[in-house]
N, C-alpha and C. Protein backbone atom coordinates (compact mmCIF):
# COMPACT_ATOMS: atom_id res chain seq x y z
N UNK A 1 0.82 -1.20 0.00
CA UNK A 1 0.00 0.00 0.00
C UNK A 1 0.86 1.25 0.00
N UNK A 2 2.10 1.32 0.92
CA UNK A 2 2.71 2.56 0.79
C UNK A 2 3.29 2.70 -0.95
N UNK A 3 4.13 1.67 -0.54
CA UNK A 3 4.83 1.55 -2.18
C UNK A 3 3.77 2.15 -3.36
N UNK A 4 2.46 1.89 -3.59
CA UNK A 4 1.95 2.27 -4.79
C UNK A 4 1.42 3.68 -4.36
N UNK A 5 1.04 4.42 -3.09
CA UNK A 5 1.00 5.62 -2.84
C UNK A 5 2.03 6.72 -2.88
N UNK A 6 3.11 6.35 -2.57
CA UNK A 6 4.91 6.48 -3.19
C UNK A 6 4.35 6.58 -4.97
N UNK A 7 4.88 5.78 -5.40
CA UNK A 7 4.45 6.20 -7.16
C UNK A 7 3.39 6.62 -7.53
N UNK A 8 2.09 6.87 -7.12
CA UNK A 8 0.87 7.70 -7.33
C UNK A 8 1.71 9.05 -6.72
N UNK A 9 2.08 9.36 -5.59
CA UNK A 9 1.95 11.14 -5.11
C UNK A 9 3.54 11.37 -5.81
N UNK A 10 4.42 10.41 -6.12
CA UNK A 10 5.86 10.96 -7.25
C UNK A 10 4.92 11.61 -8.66
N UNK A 11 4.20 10.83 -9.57
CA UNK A 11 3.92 11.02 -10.55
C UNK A 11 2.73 12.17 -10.61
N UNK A 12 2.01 12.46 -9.24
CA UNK A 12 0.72 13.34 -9.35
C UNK A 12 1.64 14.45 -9.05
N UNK A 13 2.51 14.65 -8.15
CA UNK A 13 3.47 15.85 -8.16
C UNK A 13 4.18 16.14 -9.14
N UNK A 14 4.69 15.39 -9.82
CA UNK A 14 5.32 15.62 -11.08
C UNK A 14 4.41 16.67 -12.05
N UNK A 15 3.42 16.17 -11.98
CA UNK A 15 2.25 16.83 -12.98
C UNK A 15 1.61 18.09 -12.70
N UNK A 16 1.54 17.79 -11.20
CA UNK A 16 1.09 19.34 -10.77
C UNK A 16 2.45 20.19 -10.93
N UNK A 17 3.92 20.42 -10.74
CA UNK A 17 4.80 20.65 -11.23
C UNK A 17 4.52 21.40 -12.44
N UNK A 18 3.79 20.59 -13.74
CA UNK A 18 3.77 20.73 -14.58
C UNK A 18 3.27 22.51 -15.43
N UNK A 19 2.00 22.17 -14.26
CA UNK A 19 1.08 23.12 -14.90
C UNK A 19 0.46 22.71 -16.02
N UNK A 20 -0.07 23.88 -16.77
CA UNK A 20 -0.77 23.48 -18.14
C UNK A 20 -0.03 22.66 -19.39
N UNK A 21 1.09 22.52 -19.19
CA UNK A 21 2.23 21.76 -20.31
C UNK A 21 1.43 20.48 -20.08
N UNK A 22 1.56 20.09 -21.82
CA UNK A 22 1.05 18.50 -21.86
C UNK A 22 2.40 17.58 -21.97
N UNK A 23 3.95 18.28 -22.12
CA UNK A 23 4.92 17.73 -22.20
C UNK A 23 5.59 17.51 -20.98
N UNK A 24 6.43 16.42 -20.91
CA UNK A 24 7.44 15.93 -20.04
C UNK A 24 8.60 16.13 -20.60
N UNK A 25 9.82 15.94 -19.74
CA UNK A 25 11.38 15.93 -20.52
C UNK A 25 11.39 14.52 -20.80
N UNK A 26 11.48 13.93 -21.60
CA UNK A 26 11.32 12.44 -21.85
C UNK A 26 12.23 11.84 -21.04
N UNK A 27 12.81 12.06 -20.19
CA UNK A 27 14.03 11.12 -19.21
C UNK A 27 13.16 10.40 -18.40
N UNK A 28 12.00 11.12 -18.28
CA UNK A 28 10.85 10.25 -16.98
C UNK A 28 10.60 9.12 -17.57
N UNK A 29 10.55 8.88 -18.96
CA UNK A 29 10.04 7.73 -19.08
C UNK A 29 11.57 7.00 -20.15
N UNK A 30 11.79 6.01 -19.92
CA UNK A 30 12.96 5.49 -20.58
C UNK A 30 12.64 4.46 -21.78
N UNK A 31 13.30 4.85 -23.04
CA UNK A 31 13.11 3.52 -23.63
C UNK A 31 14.08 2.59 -24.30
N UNK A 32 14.68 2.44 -23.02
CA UNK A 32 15.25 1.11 -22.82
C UNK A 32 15.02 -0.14 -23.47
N UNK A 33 15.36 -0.79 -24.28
CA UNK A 33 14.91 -2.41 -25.31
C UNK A 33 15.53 -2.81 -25.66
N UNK A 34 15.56 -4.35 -25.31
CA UNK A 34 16.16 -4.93 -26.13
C UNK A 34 16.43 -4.79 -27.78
N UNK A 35 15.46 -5.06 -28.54
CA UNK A 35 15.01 -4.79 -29.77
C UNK A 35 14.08 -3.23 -29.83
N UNK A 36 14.55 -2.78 -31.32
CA UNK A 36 13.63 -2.08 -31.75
C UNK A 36 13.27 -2.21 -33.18
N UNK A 37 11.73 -2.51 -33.00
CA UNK A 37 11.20 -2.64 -33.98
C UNK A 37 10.79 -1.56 -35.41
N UNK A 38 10.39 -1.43 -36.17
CA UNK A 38 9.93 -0.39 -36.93
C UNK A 38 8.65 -1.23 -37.85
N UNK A 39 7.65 -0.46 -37.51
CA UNK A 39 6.69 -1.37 -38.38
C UNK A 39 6.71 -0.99 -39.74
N UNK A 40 6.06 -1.66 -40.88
CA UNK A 40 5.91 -1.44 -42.31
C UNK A 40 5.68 -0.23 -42.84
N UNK A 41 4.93 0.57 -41.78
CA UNK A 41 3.92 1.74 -41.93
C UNK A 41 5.04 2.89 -41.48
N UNK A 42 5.88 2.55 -40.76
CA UNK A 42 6.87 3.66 -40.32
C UNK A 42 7.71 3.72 -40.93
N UNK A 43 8.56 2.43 -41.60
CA UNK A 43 9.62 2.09 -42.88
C UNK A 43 9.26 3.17 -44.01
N UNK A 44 7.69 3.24 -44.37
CA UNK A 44 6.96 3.86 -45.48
C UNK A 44 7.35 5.30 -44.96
N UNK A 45 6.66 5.61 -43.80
CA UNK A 45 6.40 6.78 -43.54
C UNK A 45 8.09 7.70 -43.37
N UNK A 46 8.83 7.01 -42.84
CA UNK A 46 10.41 7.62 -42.80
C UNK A 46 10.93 7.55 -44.26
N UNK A 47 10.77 6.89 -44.98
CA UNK A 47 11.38 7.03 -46.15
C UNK A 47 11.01 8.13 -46.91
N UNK A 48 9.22 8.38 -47.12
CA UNK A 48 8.49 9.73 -47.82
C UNK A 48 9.20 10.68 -47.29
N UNK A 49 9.36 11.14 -45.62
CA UNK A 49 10.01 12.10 -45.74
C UNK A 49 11.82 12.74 -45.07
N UNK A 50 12.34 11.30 -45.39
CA UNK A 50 13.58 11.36 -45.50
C UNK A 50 14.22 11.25 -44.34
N UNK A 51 13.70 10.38 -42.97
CA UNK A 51 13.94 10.72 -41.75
C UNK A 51 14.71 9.22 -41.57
N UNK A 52 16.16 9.07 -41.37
CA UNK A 52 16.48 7.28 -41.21
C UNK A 52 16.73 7.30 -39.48
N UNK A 53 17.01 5.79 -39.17
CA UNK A 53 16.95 5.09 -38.22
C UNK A 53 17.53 6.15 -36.74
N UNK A 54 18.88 6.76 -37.74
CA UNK A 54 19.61 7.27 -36.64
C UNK A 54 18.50 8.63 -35.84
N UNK A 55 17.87 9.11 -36.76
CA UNK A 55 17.63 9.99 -36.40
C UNK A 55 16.24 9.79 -35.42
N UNK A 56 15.55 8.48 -35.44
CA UNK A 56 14.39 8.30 -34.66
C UNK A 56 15.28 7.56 -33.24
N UNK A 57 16.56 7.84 -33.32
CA UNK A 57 16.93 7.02 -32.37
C UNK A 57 17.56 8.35 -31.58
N UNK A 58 17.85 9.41 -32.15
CA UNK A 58 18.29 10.62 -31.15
C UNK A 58 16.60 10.99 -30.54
N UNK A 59 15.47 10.96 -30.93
CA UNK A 59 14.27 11.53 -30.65
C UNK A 59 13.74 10.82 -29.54
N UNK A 60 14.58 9.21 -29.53
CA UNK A 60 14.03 8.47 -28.33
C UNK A 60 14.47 8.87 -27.23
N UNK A 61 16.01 9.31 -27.52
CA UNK A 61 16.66 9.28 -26.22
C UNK A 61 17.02 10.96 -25.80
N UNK A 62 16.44 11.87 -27.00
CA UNK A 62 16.26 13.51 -26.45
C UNK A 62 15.05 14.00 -26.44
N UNK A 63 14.19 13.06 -27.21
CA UNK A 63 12.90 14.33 -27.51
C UNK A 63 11.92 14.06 -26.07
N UNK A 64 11.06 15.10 -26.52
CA UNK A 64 9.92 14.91 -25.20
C UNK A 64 8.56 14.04 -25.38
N UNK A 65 8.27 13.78 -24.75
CA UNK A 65 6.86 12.87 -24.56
C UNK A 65 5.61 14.08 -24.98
N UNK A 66 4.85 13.99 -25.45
CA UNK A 66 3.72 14.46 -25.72
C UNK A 66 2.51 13.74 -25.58
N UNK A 67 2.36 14.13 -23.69
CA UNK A 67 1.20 13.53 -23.14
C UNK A 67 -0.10 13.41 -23.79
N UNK A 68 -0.76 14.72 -24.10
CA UNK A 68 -1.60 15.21 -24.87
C UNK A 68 -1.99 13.74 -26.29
N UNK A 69 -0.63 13.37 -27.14
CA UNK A 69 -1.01 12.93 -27.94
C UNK A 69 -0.70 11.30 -27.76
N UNK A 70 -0.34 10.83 -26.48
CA UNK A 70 -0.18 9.48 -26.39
C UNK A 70 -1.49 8.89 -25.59
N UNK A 71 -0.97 7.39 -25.56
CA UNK A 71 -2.14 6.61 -25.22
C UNK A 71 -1.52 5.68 -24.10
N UNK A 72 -1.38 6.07 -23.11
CA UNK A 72 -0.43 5.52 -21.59
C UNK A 72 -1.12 4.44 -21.38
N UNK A 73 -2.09 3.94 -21.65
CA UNK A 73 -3.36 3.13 -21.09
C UNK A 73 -3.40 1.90 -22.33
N UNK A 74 -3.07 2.27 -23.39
CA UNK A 74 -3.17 1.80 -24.77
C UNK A 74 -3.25 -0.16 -24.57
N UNK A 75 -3.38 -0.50 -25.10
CA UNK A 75 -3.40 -2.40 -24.53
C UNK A 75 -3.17 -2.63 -26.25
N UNK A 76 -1.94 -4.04 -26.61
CA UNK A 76 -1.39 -4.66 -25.20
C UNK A 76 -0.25 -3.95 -24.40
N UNK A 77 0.21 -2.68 -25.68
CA UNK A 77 1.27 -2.13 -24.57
C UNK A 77 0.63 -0.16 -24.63
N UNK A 78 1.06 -0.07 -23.93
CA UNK A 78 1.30 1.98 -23.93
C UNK A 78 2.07 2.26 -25.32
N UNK A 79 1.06 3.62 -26.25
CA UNK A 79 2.18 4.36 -27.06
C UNK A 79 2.29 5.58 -26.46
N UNK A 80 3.46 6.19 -26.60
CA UNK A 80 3.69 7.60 -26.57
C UNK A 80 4.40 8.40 -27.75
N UNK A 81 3.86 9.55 -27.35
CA UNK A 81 4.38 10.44 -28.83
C UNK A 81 5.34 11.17 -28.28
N UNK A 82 6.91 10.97 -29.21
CA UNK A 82 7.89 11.94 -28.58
C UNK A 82 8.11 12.52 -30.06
N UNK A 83 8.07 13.77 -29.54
CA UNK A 83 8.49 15.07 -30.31
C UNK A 83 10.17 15.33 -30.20
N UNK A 84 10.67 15.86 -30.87
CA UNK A 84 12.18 16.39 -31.28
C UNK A 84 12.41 16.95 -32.69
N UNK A 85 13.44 17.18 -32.81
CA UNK A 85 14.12 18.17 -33.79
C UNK A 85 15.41 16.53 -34.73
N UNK A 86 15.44 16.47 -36.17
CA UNK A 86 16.20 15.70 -36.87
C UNK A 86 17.22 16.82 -37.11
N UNK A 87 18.37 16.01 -37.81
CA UNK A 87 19.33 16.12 -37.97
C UNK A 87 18.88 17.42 -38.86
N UNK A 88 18.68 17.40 -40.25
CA UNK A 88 18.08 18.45 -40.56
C UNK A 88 16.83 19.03 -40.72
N UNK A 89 17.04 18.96 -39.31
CA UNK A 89 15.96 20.64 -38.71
C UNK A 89 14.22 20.38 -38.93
N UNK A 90 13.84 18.79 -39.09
CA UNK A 90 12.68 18.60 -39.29
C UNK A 90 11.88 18.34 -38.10
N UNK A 91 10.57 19.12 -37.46
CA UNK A 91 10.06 18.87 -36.32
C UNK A 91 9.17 17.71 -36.64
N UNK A 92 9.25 16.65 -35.80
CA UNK A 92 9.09 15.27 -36.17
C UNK A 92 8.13 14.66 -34.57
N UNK A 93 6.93 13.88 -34.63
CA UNK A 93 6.45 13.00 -33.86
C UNK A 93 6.79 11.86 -34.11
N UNK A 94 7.34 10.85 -33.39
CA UNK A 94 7.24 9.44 -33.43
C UNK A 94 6.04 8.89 -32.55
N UNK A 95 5.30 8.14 -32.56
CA UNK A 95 4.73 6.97 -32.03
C UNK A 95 5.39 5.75 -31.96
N UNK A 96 5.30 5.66 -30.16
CA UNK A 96 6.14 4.31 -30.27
C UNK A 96 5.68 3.32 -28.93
N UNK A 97 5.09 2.28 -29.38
CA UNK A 97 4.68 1.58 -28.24
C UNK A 97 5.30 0.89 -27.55
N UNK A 98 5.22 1.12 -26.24
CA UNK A 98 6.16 1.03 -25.02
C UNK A 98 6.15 -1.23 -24.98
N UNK A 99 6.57 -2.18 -25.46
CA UNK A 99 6.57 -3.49 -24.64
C UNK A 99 7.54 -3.69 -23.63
N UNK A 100 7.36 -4.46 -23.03
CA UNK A 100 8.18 -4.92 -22.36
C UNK A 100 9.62 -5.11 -22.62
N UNK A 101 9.64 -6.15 -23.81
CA UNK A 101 11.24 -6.34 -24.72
C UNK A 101 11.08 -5.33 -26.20
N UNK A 102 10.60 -4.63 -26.80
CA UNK A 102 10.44 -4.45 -27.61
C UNK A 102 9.80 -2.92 -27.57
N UNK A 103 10.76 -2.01 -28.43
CA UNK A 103 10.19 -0.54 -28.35
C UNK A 103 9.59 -0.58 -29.94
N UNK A 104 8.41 -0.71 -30.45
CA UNK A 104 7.92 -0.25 -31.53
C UNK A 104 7.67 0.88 -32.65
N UNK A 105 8.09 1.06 -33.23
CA UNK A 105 7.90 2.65 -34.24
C UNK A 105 6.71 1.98 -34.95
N UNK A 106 5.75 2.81 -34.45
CA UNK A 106 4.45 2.91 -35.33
C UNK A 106 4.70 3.34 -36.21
N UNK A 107 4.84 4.94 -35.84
CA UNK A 107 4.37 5.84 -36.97
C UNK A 107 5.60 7.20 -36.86
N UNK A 108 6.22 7.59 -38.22
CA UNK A 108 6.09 9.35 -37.82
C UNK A 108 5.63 10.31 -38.89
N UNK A 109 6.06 11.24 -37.85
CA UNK A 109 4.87 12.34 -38.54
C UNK A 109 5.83 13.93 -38.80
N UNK A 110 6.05 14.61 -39.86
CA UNK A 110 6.48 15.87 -39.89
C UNK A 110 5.69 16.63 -39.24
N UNK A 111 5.90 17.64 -38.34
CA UNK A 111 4.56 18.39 -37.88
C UNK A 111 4.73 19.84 -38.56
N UNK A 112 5.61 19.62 -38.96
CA UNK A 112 5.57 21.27 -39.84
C UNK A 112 4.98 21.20 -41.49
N UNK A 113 5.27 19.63 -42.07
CA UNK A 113 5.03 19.77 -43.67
C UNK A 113 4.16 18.50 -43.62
N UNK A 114 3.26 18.59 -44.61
CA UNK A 114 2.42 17.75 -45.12
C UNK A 114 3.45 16.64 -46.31
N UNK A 115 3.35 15.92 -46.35
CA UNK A 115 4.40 15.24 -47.62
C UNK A 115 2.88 14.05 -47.77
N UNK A 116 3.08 13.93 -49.28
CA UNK A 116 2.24 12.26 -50.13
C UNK A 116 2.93 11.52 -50.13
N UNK A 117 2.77 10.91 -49.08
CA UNK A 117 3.07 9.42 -48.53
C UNK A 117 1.66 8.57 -49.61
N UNK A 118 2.25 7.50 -50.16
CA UNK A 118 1.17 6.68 -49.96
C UNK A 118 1.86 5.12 -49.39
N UNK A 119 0.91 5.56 -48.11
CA UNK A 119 1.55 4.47 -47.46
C UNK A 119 0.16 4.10 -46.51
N UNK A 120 0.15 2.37 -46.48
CA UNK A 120 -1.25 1.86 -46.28
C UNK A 120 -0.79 0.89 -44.91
């Protein structure tokens, strides 16, 4: 009982901390994995607009979480959306669902340019 009131009043303080920001510094949450995956849809989607491996791999381990647009609750695992800056200068969302052994790349997303992807 203490123990999970300990991580409920760490994480509810954290937030009140927060204020109105829907972002975190992404260090709170780690993504640590064995493997990382990239699904079909993200292969597609990084290639349209020119974003490779290295660069979804600085966004894991600098960018921020974007509470607002993740799904913490998500089943079978949690995604979260981390925001950052690429190598060149593209403001970029990843989606990436949190497993246990396995960090997933859904999806990303330019948030500044629209690009025709056709990707299914």
């Amino acid at each position: 009982m203490v123990i999970i009131y300990l991580i409920f009043f760490r994480k509810s303080n954290k937030l009140n901390q927060l204020g109105n920001s829907d972002k975190i510094d992404h260090r709170e949450k780690e993504f640590r994995h064995h493997h990382l995956y990239f699904t079909k849809h993200a292969r597609c989607r990084m290639d349209c607009r020119h974003i490779d491996e290295s660069e979804i791999k600085d966004i894991l381990h600098d960018g921020e979480i974007n509470y607002a647009k993740s799904e913490t609750n998500a089943s079978p695992c949690p995604k979260y959306a981390l925001e950052g800056m690429t190598h060149d200068h593209q403001h970029v969302r990843i989606i990436v669902g949190d497993c246990k052994t396995d960090a997933s790349i859904i999806t990303v997303i330019d948030l500044d340019h629209d690009f025709n992807c056709d990707c299914k």
